[in-house]
Structure formats: structure tokens, C-alpha cells
PDB file of N, CA and C in Angstrom:
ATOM      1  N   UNK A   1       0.840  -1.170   0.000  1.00  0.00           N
ATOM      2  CA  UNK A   1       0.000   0.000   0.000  1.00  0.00           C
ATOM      3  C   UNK A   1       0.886   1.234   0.000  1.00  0.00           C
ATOM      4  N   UNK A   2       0.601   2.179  -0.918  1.00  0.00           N
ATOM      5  CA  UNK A   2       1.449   3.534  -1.242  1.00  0.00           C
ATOM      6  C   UNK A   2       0.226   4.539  -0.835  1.00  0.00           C
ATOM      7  N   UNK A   3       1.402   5.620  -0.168  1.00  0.00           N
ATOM      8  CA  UNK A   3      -0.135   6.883  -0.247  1.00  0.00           C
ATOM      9  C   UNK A   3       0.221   7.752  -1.123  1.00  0.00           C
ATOM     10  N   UNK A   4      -0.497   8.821  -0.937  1.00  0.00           N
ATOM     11  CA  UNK A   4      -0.482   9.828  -2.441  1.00  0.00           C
ATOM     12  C   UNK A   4       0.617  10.816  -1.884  1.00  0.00           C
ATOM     13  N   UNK A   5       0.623  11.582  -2.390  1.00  0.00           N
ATOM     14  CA  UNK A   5       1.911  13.099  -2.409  1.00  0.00           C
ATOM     15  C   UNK A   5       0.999  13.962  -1.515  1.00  0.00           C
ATOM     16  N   UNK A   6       1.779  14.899  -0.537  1.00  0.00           N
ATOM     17  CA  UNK A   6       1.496  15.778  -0.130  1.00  0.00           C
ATOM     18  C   UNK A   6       1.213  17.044  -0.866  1.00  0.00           C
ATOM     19  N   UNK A   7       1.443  16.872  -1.696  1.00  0.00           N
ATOM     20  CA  UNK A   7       1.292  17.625  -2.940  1.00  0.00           C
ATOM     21  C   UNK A   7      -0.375  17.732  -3.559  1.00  0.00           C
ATOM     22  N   UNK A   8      -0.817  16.565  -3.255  1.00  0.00           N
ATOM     23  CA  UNK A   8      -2.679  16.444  -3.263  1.00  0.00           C
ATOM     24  C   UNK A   8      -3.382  17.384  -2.870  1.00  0.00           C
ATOM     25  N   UNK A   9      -4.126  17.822  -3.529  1.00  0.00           N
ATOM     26  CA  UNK A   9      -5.151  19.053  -2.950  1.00  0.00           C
ATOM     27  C   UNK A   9      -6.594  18.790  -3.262  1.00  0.00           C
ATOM     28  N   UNK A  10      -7.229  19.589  -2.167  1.00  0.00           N
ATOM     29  CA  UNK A  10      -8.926  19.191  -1.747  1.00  0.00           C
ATOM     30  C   UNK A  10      -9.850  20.750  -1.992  1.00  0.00           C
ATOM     31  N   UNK A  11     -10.392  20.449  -3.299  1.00  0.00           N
ATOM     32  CA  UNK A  11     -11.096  21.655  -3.654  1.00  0.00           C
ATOM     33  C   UNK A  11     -12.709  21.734  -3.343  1.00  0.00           C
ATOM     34  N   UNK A  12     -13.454  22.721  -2.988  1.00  0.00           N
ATOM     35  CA  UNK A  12     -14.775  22.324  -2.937  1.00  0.00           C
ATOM     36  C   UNK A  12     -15.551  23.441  -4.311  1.00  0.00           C
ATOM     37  N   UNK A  13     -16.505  22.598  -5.218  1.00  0.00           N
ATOM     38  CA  UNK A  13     -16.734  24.236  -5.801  1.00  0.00           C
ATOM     39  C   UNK A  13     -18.218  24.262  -5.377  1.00  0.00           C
ATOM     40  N   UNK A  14     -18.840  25.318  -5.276  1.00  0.00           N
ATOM     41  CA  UNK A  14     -20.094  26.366  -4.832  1.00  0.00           C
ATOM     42  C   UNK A  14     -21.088  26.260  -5.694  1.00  0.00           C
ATOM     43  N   UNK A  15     -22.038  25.468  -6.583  1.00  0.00           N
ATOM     44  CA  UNK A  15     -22.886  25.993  -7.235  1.00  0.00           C
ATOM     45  C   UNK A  15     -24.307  26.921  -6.305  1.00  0.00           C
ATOM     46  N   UNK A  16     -24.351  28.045  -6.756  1.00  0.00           N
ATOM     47  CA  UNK A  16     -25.054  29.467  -6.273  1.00  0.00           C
ATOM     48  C   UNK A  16     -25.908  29.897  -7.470  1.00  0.00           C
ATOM     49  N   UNK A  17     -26.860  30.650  -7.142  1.00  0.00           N
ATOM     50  CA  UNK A  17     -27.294  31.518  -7.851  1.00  0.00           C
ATOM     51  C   UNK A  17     -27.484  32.870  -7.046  1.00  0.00           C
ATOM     52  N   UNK A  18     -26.725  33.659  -7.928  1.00  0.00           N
ATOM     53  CA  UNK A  18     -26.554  34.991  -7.003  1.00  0.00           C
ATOM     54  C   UNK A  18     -27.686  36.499  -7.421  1.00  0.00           C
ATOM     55  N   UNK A  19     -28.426  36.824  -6.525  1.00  0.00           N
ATOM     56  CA  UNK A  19     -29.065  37.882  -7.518  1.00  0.00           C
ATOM     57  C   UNK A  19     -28.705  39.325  -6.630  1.00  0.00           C
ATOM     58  N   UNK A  20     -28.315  40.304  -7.127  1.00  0.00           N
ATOM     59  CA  UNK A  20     -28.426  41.571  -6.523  1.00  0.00           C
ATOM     60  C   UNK A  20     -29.167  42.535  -6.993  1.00  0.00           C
ATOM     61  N   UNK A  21     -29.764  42.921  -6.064  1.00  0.00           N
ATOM     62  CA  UNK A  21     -30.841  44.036  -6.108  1.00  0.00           C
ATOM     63  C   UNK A  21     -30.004  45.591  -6.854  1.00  0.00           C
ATOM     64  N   UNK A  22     -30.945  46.219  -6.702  1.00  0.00           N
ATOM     65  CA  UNK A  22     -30.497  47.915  -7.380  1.00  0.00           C
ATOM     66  C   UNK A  22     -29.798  48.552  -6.106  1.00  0.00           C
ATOM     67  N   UNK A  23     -30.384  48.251  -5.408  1.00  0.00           N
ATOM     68  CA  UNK A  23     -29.388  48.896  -3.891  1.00  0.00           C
ATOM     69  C   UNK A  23     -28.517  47.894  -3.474  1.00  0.00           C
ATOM     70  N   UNK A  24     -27.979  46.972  -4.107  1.00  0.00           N
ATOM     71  CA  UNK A  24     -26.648  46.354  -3.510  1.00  0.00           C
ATOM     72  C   UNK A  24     -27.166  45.249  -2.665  1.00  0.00           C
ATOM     73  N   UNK A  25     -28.316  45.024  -2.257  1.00  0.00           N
ATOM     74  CA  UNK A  25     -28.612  43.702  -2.079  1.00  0.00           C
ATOM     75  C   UNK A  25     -28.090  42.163  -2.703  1.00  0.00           C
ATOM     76  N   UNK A  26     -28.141  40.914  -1.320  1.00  0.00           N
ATOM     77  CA  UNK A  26     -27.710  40.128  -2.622  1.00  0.00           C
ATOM     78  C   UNK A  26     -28.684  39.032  -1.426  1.00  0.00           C
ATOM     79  N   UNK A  27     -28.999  38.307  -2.550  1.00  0.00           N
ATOM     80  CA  UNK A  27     -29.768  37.221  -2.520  1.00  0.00           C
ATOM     81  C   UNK A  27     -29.214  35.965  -2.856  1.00  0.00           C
ATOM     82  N   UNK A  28     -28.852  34.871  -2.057  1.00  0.00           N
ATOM     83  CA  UNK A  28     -28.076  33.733  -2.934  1.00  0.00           C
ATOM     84  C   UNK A  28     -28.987  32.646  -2.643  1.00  0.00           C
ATOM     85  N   UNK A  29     -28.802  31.754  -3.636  1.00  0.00           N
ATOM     86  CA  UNK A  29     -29.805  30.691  -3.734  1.00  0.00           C
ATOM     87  C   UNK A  29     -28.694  29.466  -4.216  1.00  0.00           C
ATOM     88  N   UNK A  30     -28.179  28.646  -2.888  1.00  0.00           N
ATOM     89  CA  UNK A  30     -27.428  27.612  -2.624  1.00  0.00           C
ATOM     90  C   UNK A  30     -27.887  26.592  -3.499  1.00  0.00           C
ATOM     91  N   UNK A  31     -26.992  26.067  -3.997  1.00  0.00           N
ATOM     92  CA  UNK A  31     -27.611  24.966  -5.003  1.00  0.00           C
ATOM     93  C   UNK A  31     -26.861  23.290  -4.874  1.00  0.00           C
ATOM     94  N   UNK A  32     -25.266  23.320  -4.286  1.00  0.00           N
ATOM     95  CA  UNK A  32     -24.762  21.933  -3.956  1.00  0.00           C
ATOM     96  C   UNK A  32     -23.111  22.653  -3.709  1.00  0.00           C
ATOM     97  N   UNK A  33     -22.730  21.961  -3.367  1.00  0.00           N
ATOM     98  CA  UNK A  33     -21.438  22.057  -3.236  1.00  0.00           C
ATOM     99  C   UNK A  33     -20.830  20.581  -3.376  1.00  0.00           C
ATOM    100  N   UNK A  34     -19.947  20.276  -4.153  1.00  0.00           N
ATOM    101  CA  UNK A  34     -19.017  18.951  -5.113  1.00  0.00           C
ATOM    102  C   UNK A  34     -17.707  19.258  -4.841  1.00  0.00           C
ATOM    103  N   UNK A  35     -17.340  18.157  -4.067  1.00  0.00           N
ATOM    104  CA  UNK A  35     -15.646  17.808  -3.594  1.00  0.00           C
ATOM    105  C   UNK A  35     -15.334  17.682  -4.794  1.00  0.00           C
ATOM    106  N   UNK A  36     -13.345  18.043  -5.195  1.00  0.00           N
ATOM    107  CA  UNK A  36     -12.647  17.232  -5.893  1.00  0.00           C
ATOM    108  C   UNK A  36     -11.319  17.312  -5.107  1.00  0.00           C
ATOM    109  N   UNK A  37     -10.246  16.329  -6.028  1.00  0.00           N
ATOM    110  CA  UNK A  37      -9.148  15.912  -5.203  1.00  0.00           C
ATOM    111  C   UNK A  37      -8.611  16.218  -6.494  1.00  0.00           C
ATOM    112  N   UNK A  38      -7.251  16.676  -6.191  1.00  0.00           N
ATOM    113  CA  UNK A  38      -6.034  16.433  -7.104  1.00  0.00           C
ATOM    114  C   UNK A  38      -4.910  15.681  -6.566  1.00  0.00           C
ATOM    115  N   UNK A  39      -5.132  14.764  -6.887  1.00  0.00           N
ATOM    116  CA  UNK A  39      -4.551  13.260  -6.523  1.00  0.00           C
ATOM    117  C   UNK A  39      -2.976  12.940  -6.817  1.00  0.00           C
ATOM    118  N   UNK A  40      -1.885  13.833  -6.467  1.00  0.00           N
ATOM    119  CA  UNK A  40      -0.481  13.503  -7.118  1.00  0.00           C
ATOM    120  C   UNK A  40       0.241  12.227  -6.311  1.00  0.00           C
ATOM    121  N   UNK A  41       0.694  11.589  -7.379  1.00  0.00           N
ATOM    122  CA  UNK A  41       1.486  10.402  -7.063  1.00  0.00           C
ATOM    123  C   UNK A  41       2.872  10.077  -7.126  1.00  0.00           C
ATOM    124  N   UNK A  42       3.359   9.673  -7.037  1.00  0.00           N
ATOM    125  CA  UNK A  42       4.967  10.024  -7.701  1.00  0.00           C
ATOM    126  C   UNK A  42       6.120   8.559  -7.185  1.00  0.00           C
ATOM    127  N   UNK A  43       5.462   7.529  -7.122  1.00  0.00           N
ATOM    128  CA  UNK A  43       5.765   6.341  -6.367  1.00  0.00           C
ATOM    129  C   UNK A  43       5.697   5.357  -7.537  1.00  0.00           C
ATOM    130  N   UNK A  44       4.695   5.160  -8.781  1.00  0.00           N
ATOM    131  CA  UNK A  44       3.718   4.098  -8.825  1.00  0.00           C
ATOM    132  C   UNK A  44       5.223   3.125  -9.785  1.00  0.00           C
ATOM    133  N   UNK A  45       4.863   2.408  -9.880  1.00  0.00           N
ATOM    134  CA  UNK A  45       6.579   0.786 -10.389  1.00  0.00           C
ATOM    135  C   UNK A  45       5.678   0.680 -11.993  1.00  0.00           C
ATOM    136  N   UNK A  46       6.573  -0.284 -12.434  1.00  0.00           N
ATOM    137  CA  UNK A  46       5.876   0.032 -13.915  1.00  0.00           C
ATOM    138  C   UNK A  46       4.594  -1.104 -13.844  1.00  0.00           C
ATOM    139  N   UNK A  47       4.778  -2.179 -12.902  1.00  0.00           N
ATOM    140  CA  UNK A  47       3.534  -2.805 -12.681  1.00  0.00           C
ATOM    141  C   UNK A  47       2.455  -2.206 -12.651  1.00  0.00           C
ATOM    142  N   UNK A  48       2.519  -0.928 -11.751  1.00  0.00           N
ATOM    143  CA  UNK A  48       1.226   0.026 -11.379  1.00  0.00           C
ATOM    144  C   UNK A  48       0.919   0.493 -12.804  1.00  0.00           C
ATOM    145  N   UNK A  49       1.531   0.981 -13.551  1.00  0.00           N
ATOM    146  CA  UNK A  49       1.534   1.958 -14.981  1.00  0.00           C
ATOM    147  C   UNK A  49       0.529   1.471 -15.705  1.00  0.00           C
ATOM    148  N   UNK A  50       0.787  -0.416 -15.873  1.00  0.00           N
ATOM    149  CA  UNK A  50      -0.482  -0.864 -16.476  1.00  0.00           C
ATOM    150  C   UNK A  50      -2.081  -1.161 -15.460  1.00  0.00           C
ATOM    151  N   UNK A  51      -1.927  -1.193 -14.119  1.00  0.00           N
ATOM    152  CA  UNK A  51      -3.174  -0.923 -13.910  1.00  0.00           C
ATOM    153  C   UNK A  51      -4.146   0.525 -14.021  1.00  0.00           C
ATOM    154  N   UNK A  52      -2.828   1.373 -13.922  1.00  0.00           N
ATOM    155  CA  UNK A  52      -3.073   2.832 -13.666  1.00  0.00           C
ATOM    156  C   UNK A  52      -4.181   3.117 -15.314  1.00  0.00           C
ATOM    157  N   UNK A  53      -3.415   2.415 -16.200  1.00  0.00           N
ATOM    158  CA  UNK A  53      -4.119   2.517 -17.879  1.00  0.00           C
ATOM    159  C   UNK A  53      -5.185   2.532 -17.737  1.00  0.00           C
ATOM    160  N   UNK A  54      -5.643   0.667 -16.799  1.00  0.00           N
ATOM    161  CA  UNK A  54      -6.796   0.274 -17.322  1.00  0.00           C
ATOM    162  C   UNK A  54      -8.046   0.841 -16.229  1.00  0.00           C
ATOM    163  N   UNK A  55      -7.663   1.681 -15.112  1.00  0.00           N
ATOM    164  CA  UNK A  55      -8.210   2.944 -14.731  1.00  0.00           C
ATOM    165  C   UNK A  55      -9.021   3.847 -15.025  1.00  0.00           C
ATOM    166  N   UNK A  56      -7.536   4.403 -15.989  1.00  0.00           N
ATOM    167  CA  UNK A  56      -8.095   5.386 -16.754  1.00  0.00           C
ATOM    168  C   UNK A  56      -9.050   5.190 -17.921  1.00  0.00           C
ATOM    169  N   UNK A  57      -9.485   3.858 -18.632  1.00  0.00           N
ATOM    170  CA  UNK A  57      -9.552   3.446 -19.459  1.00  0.00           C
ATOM    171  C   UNK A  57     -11.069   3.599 -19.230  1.00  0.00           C
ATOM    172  N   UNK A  58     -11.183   3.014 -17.763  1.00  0.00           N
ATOM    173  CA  UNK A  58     -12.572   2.761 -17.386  1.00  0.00           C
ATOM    174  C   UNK A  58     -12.916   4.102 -17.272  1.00  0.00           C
ATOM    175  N   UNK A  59     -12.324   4.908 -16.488  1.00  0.00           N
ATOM    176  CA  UNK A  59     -12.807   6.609 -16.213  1.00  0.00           C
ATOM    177  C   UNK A  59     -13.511   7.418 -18.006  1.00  0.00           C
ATOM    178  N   UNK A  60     -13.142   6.890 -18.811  1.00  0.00           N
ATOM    179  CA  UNK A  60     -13.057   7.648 -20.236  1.00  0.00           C
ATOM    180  C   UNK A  60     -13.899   7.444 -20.607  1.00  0.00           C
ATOM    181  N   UNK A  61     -15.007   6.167 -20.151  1.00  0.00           N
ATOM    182  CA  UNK A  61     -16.017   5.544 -20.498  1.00  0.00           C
ATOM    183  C   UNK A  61     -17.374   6.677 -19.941  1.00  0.00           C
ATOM    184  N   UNK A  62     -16.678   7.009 -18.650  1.00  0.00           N
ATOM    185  CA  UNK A  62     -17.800   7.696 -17.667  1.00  0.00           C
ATOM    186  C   UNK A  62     -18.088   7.279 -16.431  1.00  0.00           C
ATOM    187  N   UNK A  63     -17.359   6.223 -16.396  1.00  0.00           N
ATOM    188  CA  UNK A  63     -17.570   5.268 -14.786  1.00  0.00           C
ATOM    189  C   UNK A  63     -17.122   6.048 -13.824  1.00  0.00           C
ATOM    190  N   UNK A  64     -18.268   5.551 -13.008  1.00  0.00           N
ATOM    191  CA  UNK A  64     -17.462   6.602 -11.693  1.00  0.00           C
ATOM    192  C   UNK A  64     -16.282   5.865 -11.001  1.00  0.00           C
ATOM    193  N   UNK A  65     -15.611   6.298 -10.031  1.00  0.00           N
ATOM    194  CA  UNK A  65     -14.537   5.771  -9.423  1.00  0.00           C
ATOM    195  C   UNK A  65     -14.712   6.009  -8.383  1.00  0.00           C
ATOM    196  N   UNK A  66     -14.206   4.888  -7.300  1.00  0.00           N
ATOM    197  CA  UNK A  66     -14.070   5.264  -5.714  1.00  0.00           C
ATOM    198  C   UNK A  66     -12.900   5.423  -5.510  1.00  0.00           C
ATOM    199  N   UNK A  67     -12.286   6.808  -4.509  1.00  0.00           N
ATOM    200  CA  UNK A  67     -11.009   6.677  -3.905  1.00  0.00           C
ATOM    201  C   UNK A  67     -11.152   6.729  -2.336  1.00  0.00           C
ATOM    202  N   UNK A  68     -10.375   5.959  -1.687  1.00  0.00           N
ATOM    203  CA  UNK A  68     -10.342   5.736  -0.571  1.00  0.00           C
ATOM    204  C   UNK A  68      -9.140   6.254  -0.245  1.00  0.00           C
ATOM    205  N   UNK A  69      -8.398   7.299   0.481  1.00  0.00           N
ATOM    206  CA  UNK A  69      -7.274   7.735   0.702  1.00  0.00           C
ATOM    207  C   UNK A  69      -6.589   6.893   1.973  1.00  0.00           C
ATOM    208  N   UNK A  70      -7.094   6.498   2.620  1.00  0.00           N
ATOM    209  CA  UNK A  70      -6.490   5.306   3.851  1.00  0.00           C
ATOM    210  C   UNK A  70      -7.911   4.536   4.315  1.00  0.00           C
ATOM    211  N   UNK A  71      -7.746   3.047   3.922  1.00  0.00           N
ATOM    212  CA  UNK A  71      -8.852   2.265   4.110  1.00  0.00           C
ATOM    213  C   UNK A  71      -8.625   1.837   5.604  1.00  0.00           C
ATOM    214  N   UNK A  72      -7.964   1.901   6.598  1.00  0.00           N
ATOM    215  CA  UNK A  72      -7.413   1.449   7.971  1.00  0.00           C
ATOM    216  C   UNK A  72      -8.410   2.576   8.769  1.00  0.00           C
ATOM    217  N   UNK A  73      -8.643   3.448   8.222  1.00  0.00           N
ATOM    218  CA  UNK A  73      -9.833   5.212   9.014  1.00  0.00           C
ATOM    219  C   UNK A  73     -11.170   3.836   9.407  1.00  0.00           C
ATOM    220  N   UNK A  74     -11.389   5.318  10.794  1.00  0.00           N
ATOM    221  CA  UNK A  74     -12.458   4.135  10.951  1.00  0.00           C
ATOM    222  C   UNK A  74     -13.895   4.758  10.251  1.00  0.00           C
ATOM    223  N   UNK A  75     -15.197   3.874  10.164  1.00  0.00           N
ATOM    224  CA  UNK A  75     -15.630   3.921   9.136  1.00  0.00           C
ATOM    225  C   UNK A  75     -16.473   6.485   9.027  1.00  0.00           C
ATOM    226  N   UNK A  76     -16.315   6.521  10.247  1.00  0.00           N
ATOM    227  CA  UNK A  76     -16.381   8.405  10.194  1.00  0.00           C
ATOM    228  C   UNK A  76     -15.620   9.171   9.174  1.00  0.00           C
ATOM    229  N   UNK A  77     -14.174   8.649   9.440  1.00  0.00           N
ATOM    230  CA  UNK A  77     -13.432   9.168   8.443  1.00  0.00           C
ATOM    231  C   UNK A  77     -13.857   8.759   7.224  1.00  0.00           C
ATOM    232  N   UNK A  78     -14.007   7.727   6.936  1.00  0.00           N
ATOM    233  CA  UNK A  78     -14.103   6.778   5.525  1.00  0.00           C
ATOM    234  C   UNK A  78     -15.288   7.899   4.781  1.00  0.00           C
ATOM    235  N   UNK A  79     -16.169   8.031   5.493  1.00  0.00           N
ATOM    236  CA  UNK A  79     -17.043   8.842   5.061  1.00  0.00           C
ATOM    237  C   UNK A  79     -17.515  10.126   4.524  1.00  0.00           C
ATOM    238  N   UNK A  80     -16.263  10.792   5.286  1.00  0.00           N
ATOM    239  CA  UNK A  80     -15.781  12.099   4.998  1.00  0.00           C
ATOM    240  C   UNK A  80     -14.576  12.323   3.936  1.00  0.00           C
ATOM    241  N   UNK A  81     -13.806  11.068   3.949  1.00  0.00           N
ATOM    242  CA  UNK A  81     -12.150  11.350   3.060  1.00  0.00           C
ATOM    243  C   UNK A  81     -12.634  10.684   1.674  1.00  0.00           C
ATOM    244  N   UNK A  82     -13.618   9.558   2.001  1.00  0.00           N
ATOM    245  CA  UNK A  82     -13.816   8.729   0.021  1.00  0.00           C
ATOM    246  C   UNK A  82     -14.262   9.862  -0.599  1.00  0.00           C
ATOM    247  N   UNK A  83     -14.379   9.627  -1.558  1.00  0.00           N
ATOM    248  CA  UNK A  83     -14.775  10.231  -2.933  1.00  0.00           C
ATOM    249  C   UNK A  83     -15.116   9.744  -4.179  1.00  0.00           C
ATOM    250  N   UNK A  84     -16.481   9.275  -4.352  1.00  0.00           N
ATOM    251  CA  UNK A  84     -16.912   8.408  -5.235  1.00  0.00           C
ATOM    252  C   UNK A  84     -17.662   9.586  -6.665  1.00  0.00           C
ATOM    253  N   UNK A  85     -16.567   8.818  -8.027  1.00  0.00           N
ATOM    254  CA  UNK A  85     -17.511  10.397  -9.253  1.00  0.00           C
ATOM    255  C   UNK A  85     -16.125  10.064 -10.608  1.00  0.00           C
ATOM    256  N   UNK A  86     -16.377  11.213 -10.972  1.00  0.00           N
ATOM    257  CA  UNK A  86     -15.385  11.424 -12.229  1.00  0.00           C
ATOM    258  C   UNK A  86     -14.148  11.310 -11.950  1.00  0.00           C
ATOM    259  N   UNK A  87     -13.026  10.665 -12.848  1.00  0.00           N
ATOM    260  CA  UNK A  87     -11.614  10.863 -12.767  1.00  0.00           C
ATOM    261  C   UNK A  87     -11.154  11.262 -14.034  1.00  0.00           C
ATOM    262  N   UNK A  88     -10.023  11.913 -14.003  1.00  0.00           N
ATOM    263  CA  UNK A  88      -9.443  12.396 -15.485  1.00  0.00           C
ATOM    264  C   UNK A  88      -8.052  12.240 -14.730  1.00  0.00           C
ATOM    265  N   UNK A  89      -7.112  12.115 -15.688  1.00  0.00           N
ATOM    266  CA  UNK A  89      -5.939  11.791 -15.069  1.00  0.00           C
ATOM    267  C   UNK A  89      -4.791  12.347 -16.299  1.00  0.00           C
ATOM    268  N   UNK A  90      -3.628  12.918 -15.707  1.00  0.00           N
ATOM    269  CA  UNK A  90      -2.585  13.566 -16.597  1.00  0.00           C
ATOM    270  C   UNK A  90      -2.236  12.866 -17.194  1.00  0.00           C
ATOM    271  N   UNK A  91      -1.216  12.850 -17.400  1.00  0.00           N
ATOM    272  CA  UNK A  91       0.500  11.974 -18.122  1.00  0.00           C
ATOM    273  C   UNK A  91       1.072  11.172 -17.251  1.00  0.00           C
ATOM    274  N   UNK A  92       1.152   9.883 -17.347  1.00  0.00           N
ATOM    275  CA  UNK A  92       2.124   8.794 -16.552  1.00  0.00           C
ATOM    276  C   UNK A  92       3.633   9.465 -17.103  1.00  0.00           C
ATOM    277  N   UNK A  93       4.280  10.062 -16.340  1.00  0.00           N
ATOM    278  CA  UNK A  93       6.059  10.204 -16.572  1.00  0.00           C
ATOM    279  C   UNK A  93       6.513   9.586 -15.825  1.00  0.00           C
ATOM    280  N   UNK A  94       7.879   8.986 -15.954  1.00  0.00           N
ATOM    281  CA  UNK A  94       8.501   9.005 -15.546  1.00  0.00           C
ATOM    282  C   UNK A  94      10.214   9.903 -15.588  1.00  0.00           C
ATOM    283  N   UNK A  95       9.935  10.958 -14.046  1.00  0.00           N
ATOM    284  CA  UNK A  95      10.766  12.051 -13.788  1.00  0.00           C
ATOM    285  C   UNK A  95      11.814  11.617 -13.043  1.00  0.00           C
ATOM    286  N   UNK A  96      12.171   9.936 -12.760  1.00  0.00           N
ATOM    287  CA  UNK A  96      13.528   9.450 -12.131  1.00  0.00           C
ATOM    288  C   UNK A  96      14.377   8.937 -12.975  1.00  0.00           C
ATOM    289  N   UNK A  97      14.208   8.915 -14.215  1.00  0.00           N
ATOM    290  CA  UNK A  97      15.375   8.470 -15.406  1.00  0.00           C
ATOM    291  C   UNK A  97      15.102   7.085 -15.129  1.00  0.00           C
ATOM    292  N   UNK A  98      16.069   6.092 -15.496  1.00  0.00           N
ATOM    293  CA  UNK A  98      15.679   4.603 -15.050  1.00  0.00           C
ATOM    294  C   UNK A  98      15.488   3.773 -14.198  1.00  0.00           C
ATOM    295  N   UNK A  99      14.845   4.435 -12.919  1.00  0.00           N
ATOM    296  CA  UNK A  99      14.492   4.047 -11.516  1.00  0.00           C
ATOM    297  C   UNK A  99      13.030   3.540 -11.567  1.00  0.00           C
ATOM    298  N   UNK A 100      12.684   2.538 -11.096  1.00  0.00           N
ATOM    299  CA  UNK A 100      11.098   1.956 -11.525  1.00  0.00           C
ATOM    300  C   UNK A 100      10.374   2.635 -10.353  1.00  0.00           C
ATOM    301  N   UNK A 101       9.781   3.997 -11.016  1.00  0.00           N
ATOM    302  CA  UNK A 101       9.003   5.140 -10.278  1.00  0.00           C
ATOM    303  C   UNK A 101       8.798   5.836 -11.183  1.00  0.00           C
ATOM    304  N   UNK A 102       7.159   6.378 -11.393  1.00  0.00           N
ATOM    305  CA  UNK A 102       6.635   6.828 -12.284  1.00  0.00           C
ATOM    306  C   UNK A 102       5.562   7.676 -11.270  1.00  0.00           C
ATOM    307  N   UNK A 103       5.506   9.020 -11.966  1.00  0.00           N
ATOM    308  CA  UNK A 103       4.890   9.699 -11.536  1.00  0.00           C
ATOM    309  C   UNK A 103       2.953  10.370 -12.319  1.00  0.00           C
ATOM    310  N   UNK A 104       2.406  10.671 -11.848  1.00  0.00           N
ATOM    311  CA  UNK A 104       1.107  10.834 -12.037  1.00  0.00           C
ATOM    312  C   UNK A 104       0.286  11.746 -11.096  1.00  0.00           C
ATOM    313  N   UNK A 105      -1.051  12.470 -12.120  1.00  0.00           N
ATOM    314  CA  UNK A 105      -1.506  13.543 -11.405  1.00  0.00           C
ATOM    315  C   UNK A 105      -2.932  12.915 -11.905  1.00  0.00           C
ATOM    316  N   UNK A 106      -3.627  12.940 -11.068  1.00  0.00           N
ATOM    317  CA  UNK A 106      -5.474  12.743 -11.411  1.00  0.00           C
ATOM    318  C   UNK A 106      -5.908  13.304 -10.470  1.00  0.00           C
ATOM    319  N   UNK A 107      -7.114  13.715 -11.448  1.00  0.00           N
ATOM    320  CA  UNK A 107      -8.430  14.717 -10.793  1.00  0.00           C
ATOM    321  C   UNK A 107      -9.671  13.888 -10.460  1.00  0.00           C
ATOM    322  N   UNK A 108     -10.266  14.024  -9.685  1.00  0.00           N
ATOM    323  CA  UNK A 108     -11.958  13.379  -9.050  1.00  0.00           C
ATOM    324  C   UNK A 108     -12.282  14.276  -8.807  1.00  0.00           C
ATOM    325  N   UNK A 109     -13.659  14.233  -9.399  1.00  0.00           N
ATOM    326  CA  UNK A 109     -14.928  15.533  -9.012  1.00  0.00           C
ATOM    327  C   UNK A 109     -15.564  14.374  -8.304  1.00  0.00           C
ATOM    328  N   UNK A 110     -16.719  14.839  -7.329  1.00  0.00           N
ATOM    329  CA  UNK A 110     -17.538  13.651  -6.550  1.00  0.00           C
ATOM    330  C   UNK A 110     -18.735  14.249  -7.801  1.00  0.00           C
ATOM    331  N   UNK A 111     -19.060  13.210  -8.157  1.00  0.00           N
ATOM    332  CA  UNK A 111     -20.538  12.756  -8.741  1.00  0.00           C
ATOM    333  C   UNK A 111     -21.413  13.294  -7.790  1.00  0.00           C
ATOM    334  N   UNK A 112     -22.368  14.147  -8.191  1.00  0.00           N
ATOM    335  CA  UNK A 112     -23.839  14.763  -7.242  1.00  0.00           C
ATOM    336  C   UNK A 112     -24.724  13.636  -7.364  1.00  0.00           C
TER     337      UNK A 112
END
């Protein structure tokens, strides 16, 4: 088991509808708010490279994906850290020259 890069970041975005009045009023009308993760990796062996493909392969289709960032959380956390929805995922590089470590960046939006 590998974890991700500290480098990972946790975005939330806002769907709103905002209206303002003639005097500067504002009226907002909350509509959802949708986690995503930017998921950097920088560990994965070239074994991983081909599961990492067939991943992505499935993501391209439209499937959603579950990520579990530490499955050992007890099930509170689990609930709050998964993230089940869209993945899109960068470029598999490898940035260690001929060291079996390959690096990778993917995105998850949570599915509403």
C-alpha cells in the first residue's frame, strides 16, 4: 500500500445563484457544493503503470470511481475522506530516469 503526495489538494466548488438588487442587495440561492481531489502520485513501479491505464480506461467511459485515501480510518473518516464520481488523469512520466518510479496527477470531481 502507497499513499499519495502531499502535494494532493482538496477543492470544494459552490454551485449558487446569485441575484443583486439595485441597492446592492444580494440574494443567494445555494444549489450543492461537489468535492474534488487532485490526486499527485509520484511512487507508482511500472507494474502500477499498467493498472493505472486500465483505470483510466474505465474513467473515459464515464464510470465513476471510488477513492479511498487510507482504508485502515475508521468507518467516520471513511465517510468524509472517500470520494466516489469522475476521474481524469494527466501523463504517466517518468521524472527518475531509469528508476522503476513513475509519476502521475489525477483529478476526481464527486458525482452529485
Amino acid at each position: 500500500m502507497r499513499n499519495y503526495s502531499t502535494e494532493s489538494t482538496e477543492s470544494l466548488t459552490v454551485g449558487q445563484q446569485s441575484t443583486t438588487t439595485l441597492s446592492g442587495g444580494e440574494f443567494v440561492d445555494a444549489r450543492y457544493v461537489q468535492r474534488g481531489l487532485s490526486i499527485a502520485h509520484q511512487s507508482y513501479g511500472d507494474a502500477d503503470a499498467v493498472v493505472l491505464r486500465q483505470i483510466q480506461h474505465m474513467a473515459a467511459t464515464g464510470q465513476n470511481i471510488l477513492f479511498v485515501p487510507d482504508p485502515s480510518a475508521s468507518s467516520a473518516a471513511l465517510a468524509q475522506t472517500s470520494l466516489f464520481g469522475r476521474l481524469s488523469g494527466g501523463d504517466l512520466s517518468n521524472p527518475f530516469g531509469p528508476a522503476d518510479r513513475h509519476a502521475q496527477t489525477l483529478t476526481l470531481t464527486e458525482r452529485l
